[in-house]
C-alpha atoms as a PDB file:
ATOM      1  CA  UNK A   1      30.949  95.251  45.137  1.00  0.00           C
ATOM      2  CA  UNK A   2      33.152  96.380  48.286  1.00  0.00           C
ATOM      3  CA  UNK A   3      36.751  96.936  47.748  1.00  0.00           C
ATOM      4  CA  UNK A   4      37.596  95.124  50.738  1.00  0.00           C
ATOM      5  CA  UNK A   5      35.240  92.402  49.334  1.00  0.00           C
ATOM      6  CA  UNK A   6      37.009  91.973  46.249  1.00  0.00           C
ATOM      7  CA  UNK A   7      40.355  91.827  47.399  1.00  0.00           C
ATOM      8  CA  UNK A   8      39.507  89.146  49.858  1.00  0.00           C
ATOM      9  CA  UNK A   9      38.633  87.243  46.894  1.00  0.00           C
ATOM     10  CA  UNK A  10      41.255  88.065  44.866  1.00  0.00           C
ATOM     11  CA  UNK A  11      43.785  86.712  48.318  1.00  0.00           C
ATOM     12  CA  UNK A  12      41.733  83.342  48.204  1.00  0.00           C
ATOM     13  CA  UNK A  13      41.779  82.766  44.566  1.00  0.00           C
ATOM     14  CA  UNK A  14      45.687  83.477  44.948  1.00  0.00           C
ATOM     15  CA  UNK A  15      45.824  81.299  48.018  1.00  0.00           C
ATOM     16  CA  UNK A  16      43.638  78.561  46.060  1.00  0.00           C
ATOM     17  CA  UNK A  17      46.201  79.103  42.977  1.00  0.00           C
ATOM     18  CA  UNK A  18      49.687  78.659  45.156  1.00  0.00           C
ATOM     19  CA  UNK A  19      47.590  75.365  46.822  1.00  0.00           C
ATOM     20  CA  UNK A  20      47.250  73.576  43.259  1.00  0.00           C
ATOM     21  CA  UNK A  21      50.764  74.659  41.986  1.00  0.00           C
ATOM     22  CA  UNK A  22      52.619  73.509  44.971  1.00  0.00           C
ATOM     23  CA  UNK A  23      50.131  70.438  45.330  1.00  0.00           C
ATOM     24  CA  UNK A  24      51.155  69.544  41.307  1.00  0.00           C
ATOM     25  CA  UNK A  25      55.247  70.369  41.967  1.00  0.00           C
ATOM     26  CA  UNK A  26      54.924  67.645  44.832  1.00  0.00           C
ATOM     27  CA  UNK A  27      52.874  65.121  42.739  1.00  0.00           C
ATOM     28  CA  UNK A  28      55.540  65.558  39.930  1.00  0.00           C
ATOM     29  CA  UNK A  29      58.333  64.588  42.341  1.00  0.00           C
ATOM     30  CA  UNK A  30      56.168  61.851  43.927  1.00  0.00           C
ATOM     31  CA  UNK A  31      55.462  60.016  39.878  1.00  0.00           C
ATOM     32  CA  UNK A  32      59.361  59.207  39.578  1.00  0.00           C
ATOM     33  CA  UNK A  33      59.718  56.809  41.663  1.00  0.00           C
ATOM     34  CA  UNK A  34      55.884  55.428  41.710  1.00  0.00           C
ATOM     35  CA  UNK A  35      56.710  54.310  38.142  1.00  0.00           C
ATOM     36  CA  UNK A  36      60.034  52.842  39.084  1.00  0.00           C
ATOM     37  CA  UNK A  37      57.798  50.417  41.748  1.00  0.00           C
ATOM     38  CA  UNK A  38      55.334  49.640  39.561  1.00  0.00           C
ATOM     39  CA  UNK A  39      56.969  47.393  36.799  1.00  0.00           C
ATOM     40  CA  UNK A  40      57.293  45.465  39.852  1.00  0.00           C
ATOM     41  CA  UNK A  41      53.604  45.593  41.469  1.00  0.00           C
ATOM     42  CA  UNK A  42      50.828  46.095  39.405  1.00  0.00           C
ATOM     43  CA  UNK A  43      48.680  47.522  42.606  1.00  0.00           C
ATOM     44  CA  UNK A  44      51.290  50.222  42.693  1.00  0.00           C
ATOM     45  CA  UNK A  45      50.191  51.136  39.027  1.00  0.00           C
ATOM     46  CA  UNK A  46      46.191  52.207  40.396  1.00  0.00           C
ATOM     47  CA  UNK A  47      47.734  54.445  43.153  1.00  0.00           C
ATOM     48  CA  UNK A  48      49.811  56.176  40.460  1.00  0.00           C
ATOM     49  CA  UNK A  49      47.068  56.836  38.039  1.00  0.00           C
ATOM     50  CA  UNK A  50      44.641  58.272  41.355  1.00  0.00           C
ATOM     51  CA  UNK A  51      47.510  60.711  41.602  1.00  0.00           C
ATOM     52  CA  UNK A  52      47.878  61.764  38.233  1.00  0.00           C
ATOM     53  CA  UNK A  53      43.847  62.363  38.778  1.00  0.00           C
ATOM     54  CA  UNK A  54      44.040  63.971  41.820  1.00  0.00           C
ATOM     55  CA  UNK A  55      47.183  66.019  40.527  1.00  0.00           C
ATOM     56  CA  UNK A  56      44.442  67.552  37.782  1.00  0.00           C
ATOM     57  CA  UNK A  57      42.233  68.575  40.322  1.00  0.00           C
ATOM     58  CA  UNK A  58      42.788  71.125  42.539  1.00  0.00           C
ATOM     59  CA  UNK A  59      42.344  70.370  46.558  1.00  0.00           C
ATOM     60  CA  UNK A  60      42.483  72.536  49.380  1.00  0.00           C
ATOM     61  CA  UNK A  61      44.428  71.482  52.001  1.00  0.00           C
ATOM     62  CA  UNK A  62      41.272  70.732  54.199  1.00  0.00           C
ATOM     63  CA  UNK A  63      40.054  68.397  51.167  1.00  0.00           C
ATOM     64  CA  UNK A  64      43.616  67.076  51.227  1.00  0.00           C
ATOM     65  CA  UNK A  65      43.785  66.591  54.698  1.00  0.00           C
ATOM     66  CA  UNK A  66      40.474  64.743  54.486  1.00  0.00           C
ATOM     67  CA  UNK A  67      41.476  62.388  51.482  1.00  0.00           C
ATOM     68  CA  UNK A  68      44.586  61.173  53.027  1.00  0.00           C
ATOM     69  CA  UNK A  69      42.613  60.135  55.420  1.00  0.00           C
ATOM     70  CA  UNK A  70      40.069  58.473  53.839  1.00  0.00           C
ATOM     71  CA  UNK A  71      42.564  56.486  51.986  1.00  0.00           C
ATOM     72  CA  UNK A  72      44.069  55.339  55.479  1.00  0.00           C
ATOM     73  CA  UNK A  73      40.649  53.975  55.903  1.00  0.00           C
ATOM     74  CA  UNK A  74      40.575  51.176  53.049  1.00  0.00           C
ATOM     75  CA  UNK A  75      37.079  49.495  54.709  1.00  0.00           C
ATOM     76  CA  UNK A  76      35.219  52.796  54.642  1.00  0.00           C
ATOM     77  CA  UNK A  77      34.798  55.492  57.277  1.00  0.00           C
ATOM     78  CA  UNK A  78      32.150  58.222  58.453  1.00  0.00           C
ATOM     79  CA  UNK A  79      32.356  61.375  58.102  1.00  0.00           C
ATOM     80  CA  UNK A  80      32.394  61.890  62.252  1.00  0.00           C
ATOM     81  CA  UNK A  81      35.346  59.371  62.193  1.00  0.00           C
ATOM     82  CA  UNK A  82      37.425  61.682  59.940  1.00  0.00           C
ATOM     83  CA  UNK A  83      36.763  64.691  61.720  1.00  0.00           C
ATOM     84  CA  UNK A  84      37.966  62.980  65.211  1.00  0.00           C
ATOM     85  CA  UNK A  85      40.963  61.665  62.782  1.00  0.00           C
ATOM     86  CA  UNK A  86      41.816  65.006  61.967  1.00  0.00           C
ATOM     87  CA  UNK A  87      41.881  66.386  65.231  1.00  0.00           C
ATOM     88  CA  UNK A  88      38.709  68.297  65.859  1.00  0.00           C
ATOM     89  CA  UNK A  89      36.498  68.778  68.297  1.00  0.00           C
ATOM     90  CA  UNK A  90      33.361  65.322  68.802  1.00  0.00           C
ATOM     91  CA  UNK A  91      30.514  67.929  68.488  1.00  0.00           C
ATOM     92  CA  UNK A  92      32.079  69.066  65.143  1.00  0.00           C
ATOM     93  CA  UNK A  93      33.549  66.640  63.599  1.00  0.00           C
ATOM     94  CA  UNK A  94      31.135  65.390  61.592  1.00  0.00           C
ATOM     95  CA  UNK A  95      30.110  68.547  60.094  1.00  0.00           C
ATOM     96  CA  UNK A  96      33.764  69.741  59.400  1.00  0.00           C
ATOM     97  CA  UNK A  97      34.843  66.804  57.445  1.00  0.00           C
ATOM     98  CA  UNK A  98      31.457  67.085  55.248  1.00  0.00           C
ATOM     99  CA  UNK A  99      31.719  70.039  53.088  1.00  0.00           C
ATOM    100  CA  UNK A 100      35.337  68.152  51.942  1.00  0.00           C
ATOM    101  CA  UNK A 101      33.621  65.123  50.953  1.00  0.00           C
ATOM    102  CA  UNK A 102      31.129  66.766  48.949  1.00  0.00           C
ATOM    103  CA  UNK A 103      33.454  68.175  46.909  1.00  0.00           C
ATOM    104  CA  UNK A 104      35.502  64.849  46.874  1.00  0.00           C
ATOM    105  CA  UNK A 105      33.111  62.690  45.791  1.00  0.00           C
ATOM    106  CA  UNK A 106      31.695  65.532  43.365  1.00  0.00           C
ATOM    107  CA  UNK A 107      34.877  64.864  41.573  1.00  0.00           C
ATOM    108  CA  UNK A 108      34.781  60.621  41.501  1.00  0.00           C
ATOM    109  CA  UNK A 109      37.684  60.882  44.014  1.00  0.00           C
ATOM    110  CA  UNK A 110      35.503  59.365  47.188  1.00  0.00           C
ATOM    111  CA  UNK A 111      32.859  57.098  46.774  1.00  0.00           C
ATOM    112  CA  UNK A 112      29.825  57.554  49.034  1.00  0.00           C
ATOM    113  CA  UNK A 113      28.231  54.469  50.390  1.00  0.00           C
ATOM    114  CA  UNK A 114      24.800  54.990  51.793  1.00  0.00           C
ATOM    115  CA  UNK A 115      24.160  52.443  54.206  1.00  0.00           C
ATOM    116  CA  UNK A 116      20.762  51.996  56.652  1.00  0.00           C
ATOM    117  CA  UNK A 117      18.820  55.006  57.462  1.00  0.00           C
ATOM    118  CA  UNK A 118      21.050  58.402  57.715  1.00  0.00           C
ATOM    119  CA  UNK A 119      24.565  56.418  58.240  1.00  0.00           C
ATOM    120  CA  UNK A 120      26.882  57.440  55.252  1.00  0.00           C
ATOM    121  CA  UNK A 121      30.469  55.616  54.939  1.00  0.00           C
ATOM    122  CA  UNK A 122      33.114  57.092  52.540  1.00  0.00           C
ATOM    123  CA  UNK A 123      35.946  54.934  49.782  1.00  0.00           C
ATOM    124  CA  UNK A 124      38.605  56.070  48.401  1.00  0.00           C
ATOM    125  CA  UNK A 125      38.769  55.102  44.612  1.00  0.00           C
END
């Protein structure tokens, strides 16, 4: 293996480290007064515990970027519609947003929904 290689991984896996820690310090803060609201509304109470979930996993700020949106959506959207969402380009969008919503629904964040032929709409738990 390259030096140059191996530090580059080294620099993600630090980068990927400072992502989760910071994303976990902001959840923390976020769970105080989530709680407070939900004695009050039990719907509250489900977005609370998808935190505490996604709080345990660790996202990159793509796959954050992506689920934020996705939760926007409540009806479902495609993976083209999240891309434009998030700014990029029509020609990429779809393809950008996908490799995030693997992962996403790899972890029972994201549901897919298959519908007819090759069209693919995405639900946030």
């Amino acid at each position: 293996m390259k030096i140059s290689h191996k530090r580059k991984v080294q620099l993600k896996l630090q980068k990927h480290i400072k992502a989760a820690k910071s994303l976990a310090a902001k959840t923390v803060t976020k769970e105080a007064p989530a709680k407070v609201a939900a004695v009050a509304k039990p719907v509250v109470e489900q977005k609370a515990e998808t935190a505490k979930i996604v709080s345990e996993i660790s996202l990159t700020p793509k796959q954050q970027q992506v689920l934020d949106i996705v939760r926007q959506n409540a009806e479902g959207i495609n993976p083209k519609g999240i891309g434009l969402a998030a700014g990029q380009e029509e020609a990429k969008a779809a393809s950008w947003a996908t490799s995030a919503l693997k992962k996403l629904a790899e972890e029972g964040v994201v549901e897919r929904v298959q519908l007819a032929g090759n069209k693919v709409m995405y639900k946030a738990l």
